[in-house]
C-alpha atoms as a PDB file:
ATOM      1  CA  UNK A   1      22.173 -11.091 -36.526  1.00  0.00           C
ATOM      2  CA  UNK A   2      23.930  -8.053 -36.046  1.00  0.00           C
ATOM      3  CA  UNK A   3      24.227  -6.112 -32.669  1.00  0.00           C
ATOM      4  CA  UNK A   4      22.676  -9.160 -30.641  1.00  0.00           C
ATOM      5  CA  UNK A   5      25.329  -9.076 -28.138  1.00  0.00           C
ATOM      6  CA  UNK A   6      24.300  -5.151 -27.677  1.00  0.00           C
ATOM      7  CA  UNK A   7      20.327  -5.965 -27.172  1.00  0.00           C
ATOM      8  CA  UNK A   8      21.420  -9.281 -25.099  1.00  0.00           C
ATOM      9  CA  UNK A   9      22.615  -6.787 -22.503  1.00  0.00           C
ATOM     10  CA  UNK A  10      19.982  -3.852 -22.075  1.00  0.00           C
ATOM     11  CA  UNK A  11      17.698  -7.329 -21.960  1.00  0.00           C
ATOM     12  CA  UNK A  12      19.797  -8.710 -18.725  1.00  0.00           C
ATOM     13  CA  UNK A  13      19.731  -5.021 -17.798  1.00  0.00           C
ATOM     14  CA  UNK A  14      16.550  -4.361 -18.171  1.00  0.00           C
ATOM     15  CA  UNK A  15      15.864  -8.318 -16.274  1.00  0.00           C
ATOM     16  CA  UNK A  16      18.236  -6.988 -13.422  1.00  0.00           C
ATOM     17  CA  UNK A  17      16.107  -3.231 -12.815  1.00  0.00           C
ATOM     18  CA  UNK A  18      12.617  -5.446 -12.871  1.00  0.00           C
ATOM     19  CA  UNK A  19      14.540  -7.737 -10.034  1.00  0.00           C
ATOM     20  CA  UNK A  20      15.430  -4.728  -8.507  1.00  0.00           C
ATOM     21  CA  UNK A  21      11.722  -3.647  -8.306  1.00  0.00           C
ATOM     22  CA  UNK A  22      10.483  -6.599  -7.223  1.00  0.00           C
ATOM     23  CA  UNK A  23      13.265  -7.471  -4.545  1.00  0.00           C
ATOM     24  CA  UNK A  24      13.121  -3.774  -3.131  1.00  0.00           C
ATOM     25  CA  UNK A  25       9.111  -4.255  -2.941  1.00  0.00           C
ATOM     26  CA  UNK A  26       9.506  -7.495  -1.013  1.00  0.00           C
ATOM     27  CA  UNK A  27      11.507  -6.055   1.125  1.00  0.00           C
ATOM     28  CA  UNK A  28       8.741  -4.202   2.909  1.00  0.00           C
ATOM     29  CA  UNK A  29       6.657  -7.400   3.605  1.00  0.00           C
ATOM     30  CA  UNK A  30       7.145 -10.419   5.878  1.00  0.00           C
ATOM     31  CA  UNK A  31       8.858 -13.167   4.351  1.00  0.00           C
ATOM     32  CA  UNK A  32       7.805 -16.175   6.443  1.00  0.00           C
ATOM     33  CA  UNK A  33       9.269 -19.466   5.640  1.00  0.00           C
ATOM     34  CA  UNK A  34       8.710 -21.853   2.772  1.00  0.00           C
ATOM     35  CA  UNK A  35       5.749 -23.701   4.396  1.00  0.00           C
ATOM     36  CA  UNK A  36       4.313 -20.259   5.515  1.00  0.00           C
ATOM     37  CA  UNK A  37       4.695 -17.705   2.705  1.00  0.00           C
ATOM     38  CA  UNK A  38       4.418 -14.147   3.849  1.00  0.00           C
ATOM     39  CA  UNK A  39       2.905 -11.733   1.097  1.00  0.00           C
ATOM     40  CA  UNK A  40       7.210 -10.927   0.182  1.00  0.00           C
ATOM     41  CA  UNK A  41       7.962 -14.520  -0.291  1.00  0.00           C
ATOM     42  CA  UNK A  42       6.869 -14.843  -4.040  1.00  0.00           C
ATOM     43  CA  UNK A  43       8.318 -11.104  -4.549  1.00  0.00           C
ATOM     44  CA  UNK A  44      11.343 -12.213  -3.753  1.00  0.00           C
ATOM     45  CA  UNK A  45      11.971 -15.345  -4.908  1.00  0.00           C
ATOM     46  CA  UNK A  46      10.635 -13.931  -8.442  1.00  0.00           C
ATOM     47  CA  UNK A  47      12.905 -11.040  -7.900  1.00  0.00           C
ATOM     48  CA  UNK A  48      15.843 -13.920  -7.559  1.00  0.00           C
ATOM     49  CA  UNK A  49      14.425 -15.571 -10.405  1.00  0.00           C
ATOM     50  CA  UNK A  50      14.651 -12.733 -12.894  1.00  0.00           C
ATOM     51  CA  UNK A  51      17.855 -11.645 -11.343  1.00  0.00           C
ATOM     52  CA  UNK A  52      19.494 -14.917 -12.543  1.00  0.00           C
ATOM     53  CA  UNK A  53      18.156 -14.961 -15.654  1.00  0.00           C
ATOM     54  CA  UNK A  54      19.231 -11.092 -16.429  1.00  0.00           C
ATOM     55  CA  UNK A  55      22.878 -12.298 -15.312  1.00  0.00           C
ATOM     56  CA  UNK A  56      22.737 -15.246 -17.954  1.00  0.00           C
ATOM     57  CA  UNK A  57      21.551 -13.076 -20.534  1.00  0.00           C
ATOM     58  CA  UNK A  58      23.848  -9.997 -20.069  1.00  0.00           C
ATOM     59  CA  UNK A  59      26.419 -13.000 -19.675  1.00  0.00           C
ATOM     60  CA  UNK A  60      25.398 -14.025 -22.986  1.00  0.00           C
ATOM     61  CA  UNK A  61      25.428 -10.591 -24.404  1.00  0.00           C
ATOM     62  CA  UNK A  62      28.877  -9.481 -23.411  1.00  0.00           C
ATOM     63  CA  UNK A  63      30.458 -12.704 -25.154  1.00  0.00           C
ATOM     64  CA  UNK A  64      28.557 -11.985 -28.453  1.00  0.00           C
ATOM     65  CA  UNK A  65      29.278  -8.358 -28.178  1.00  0.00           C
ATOM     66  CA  UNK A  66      33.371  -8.973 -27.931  1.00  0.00           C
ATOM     67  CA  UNK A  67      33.145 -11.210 -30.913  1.00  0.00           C
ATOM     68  CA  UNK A  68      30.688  -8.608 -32.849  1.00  0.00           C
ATOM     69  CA  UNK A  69      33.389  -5.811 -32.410  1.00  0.00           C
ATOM     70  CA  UNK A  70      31.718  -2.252 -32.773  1.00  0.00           C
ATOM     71  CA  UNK A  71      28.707  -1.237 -31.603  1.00  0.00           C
ATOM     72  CA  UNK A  72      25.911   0.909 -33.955  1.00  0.00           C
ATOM     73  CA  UNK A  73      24.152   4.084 -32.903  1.00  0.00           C
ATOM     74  CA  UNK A  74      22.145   4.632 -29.570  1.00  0.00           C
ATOM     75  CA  UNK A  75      18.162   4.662 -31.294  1.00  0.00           C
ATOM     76  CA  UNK A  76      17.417   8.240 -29.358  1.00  0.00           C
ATOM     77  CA  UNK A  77      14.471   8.457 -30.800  1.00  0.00           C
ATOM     78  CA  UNK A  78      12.650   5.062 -30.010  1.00  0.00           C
ATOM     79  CA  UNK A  79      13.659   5.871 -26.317  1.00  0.00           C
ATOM     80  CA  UNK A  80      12.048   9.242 -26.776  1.00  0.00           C
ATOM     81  CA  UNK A  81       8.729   7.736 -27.711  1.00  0.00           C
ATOM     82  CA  UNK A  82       8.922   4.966 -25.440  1.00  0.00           C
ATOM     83  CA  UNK A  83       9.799   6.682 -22.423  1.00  0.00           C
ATOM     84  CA  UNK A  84       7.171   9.474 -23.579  1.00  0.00           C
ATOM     85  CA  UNK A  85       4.686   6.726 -23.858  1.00  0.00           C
ATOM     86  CA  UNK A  86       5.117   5.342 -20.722  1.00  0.00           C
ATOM     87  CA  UNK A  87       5.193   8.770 -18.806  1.00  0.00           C
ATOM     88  CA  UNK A  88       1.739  10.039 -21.228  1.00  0.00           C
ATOM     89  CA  UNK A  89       0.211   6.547 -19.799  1.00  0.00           C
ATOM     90  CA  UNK A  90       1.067   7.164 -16.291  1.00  0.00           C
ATOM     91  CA  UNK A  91      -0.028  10.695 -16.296  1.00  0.00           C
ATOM     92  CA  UNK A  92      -3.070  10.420 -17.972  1.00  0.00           C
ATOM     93  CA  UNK A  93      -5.145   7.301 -16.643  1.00  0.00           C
ATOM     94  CA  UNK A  94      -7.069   8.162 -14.272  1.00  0.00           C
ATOM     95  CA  UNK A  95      -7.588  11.250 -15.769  1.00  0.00           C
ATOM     96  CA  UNK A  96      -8.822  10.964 -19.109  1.00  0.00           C
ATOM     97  CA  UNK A  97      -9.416   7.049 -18.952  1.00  0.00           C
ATOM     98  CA  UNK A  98      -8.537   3.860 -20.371  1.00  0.00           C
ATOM     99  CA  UNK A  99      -9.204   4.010 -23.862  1.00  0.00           C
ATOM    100  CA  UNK A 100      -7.730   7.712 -24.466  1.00  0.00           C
ATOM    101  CA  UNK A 101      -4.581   6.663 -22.229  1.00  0.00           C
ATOM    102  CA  UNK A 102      -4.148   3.171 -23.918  1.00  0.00           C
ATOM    103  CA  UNK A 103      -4.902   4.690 -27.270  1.00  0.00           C
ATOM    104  CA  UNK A 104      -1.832   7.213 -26.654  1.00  0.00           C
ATOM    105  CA  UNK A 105       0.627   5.412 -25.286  1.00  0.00           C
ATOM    106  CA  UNK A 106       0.165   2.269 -27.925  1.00  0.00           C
ATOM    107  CA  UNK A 107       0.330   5.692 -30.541  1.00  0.00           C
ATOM    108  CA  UNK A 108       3.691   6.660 -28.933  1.00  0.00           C
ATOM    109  CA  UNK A 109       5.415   3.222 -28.709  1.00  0.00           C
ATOM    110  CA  UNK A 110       4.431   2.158 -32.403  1.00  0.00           C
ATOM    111  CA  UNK A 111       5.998   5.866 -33.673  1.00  0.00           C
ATOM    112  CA  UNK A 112       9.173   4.636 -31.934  1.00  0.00           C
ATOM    113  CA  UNK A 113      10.132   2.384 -35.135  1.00  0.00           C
ATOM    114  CA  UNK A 114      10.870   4.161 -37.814  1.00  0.00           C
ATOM    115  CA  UNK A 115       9.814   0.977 -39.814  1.00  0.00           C
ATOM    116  CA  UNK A 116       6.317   2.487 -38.671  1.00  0.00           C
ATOM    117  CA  UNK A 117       4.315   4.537 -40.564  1.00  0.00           C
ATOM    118  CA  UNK A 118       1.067   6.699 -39.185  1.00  0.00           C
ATOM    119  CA  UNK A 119      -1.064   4.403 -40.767  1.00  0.00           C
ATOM    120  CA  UNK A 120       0.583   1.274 -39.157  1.00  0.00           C
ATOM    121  CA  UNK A 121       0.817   3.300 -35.959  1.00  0.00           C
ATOM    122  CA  UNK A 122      -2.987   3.741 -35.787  1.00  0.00           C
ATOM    123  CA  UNK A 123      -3.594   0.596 -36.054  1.00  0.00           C
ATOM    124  CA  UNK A 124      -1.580  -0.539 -33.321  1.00  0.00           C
ATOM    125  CA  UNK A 125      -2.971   1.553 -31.330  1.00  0.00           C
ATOM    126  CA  UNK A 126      -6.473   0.880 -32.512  1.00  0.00           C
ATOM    127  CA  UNK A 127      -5.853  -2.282 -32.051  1.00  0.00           C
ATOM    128  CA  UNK A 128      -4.233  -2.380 -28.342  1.00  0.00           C
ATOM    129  CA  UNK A 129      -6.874  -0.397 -27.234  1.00  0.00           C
ATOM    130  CA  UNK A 130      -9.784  -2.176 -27.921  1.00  0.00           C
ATOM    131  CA  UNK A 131      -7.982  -5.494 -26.417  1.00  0.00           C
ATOM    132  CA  UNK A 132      -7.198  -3.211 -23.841  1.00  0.00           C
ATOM    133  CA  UNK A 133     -10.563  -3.060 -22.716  1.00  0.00           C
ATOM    134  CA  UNK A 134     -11.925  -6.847 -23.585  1.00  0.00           C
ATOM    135  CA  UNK A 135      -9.095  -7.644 -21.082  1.00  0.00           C
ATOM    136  CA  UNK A 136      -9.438  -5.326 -18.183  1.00  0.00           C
ATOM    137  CA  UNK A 137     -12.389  -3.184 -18.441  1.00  0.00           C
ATOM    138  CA  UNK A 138     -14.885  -6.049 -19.468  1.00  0.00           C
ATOM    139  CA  UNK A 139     -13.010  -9.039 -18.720  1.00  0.00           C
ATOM    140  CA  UNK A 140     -11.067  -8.612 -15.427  1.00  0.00           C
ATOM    141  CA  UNK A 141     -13.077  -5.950 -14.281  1.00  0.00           C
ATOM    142  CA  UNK A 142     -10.924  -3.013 -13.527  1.00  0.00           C
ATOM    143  CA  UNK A 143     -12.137  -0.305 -11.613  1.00  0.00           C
ATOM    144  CA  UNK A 144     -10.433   2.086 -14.162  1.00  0.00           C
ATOM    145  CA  UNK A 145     -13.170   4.398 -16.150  1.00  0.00           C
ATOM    146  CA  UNK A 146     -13.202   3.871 -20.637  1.00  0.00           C
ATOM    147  CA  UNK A 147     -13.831   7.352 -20.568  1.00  0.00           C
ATOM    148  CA  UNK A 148     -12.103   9.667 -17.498  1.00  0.00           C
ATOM    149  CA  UNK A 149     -13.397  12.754 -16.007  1.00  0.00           C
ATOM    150  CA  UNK A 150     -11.425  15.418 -17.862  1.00  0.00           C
ATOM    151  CA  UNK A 151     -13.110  14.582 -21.288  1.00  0.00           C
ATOM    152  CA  UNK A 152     -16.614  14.089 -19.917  1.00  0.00           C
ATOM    153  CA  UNK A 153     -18.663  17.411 -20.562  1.00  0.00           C
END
């Protein structure tokens, strides 16, 4: 498998930023003890968790990636429409709703491949939207609209 070391790395990197997150979010809540959790206990100790594991991978990684030798081309455009997806998502939720948001973003990440064509990227995005909203509009309830305000008439 070529380049594993490479992705082995941005995963424990990628592990170590979630940590992050989650440890700097923690942070802001009681801790308590072990036989009295505070609402940053389980933050935290998942924070530790992940933290651990991103070392072990990126540990993993760097080994691979000295016995690999050179590394291939930075995939610019997969962390354009990833990124993009993620910041379309974000800005759009609560405005034009769940389904247009989800439909988007999945639209956005599946253009990312290039292994992807538009007809394979509509259906992933087809697809993630309507389990989209079996999962959180219908079956968890989420207080998200389908449909937001801006495209109501």
């Amino acid at each position: 498998m070529q380049h594993a070391g490479l992705k082995d790395i941005l995963s424990g990197l990628i592990f170590l930023g979630i940590a992050a997150a989650f440890g700097y979010a923690a942070s802001g809540y009681p801790l308590g003890t072990a036989l009295r959790m505070g609402p940053g206990y389980f933050p935290l100790v998942l924070a530790g968790a992940l933290a651990v594991l991103g070392l072990a991978i990126m540990a993993k990684g760097i080994t691979a990636a000295a016995a690999e030798g050179e590394i291939g081309p930075v995939p610019w455009r997969g962390i354009a429409f990833i990124i993009g997806a993620l910041v379309f998502f974000g800005a759009t939720i609560k405005g034009i709703g769940l389904a247009p948001s989800v439909f988007g973003a999945g639209l956005l990440s599946a253009l990312a491949s290039r292994q992807n064509g538009p007809v394979a990227a509509l259906t992933v995005a087809v697809a993630l939207t309507v389990l989209c909203i079996l999962v959180f509009h219908y079956g968890l309830g989420l207080s998200v609209p389908v449909v937001g305000p801006w495209l109501r008439f």
